[in-house]
Protein backbone atom coordinates (compact mmCIF):
# COMPACT_ATOMS: atom_id res chain seq x y z
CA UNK A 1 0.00 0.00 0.00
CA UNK A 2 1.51 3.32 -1.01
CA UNK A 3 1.77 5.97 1.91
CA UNK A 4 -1.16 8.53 1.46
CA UNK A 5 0.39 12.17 1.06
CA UNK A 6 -1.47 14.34 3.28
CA UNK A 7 -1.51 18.19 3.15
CA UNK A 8 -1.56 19.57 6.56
CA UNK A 9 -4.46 21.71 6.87
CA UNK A 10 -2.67 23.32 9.94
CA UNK A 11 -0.84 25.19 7.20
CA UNK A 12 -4.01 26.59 5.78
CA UNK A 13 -4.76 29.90 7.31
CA UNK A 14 -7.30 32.91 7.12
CA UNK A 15 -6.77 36.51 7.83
CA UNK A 16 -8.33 37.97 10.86
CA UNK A 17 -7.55 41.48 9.79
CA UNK A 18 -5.48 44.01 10.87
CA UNK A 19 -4.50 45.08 14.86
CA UNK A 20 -3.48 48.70 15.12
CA UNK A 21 0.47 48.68 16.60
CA UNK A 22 1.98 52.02 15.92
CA UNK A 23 5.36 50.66 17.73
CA UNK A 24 8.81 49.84 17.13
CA UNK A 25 8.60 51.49 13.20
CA UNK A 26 5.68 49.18 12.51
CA UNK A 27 1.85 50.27 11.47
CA UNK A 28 0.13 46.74 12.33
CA UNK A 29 -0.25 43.41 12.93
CA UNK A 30 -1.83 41.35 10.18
CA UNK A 31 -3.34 38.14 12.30
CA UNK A 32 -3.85 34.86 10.87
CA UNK A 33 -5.01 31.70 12.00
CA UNK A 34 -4.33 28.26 11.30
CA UNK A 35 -7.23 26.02 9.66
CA UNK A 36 -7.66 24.37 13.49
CA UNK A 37 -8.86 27.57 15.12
CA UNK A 38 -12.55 27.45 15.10
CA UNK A 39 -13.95 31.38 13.98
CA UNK A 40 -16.52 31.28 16.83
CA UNK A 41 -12.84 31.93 18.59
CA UNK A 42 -11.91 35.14 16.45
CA UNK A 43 -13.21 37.68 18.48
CA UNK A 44 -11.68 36.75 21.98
CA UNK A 45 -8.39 35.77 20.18
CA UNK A 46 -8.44 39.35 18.55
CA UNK A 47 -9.58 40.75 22.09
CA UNK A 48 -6.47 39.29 23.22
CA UNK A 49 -4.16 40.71 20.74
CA UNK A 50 -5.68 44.21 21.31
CA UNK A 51 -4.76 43.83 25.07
CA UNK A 52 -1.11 42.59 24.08
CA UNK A 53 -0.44 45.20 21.96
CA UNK A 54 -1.47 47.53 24.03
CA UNK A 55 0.45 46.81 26.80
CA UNK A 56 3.66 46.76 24.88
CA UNK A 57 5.91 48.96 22.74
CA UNK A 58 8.83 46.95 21.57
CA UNK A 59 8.65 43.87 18.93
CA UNK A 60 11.56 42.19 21.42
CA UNK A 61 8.77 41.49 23.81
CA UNK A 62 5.57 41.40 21.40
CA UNK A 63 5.67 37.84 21.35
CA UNK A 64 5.91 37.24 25.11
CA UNK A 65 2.98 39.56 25.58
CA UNK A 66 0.49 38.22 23.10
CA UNK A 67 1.51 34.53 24.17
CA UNK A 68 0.39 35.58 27.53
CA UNK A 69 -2.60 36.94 26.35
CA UNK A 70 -3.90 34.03 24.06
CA UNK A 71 -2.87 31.40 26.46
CA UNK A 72 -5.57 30.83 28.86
CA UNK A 73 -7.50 30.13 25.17
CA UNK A 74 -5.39 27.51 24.45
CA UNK A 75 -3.21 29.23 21.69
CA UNK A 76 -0.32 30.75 20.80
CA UNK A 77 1.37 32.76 18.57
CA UNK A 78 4.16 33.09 16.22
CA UNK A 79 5.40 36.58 15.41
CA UNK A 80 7.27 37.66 12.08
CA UNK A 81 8.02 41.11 10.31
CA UNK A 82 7.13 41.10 6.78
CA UNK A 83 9.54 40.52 4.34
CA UNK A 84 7.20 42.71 1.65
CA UNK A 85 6.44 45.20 4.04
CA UNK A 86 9.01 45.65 7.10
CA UNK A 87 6.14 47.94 8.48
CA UNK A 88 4.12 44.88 9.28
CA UNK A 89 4.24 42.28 11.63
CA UNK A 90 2.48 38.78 11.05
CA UNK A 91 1.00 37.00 14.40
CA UNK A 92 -0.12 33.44 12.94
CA UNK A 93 -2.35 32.01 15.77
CA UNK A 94 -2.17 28.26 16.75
CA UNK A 95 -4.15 25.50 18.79
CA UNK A 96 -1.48 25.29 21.66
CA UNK A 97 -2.73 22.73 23.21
């Protein structure tokens, strides 16, 4: 039997618009998710990010903050600056657990 060839639908993602972040030389953070966040989650996980960004003004410690913020929902985040756009950071959200 040949081994089936599975695309991870963790990789999908959708766009959960942007989150205001005028820190650190950067305009926003443009959230996605991964295919295993449900969207009746959306709204608290953007509620989160609103909270983590506002409580911090350096990218250095972004990352901490949001993680904090999302992880009593059971995610997490990855943070990356955009490689089209260094004004932009990307926040890809995650089942953590």
């Amino acid at each position: 039997m040949a081994p089936e060839t599975q695309t991870p639908a963790a990789r999908a993602v959708r766009r959960l618009g942007l989150v205001p972040w005028y820190h650190d030389g950067c305009k926003a953070l443009a959230v996605r998710t991964r295919a295993e966040v449900p969207p009746f989650d959306d709204s608290m996980i953007r509620g989160a990010l609103m909270r983590g960004a506002l409580a911090c003004e350096r990218l250095a410690i972004l990352d901490r903050i949001i993680n904090r913020e999302l992880w009593p929902l059971g995610y997490v985040a990855h943070l990356e600056r955009s490689v089209a756009d260094g004004s932009m950071v990307l926040v890809e959200i995650a089942a953590g657990r």
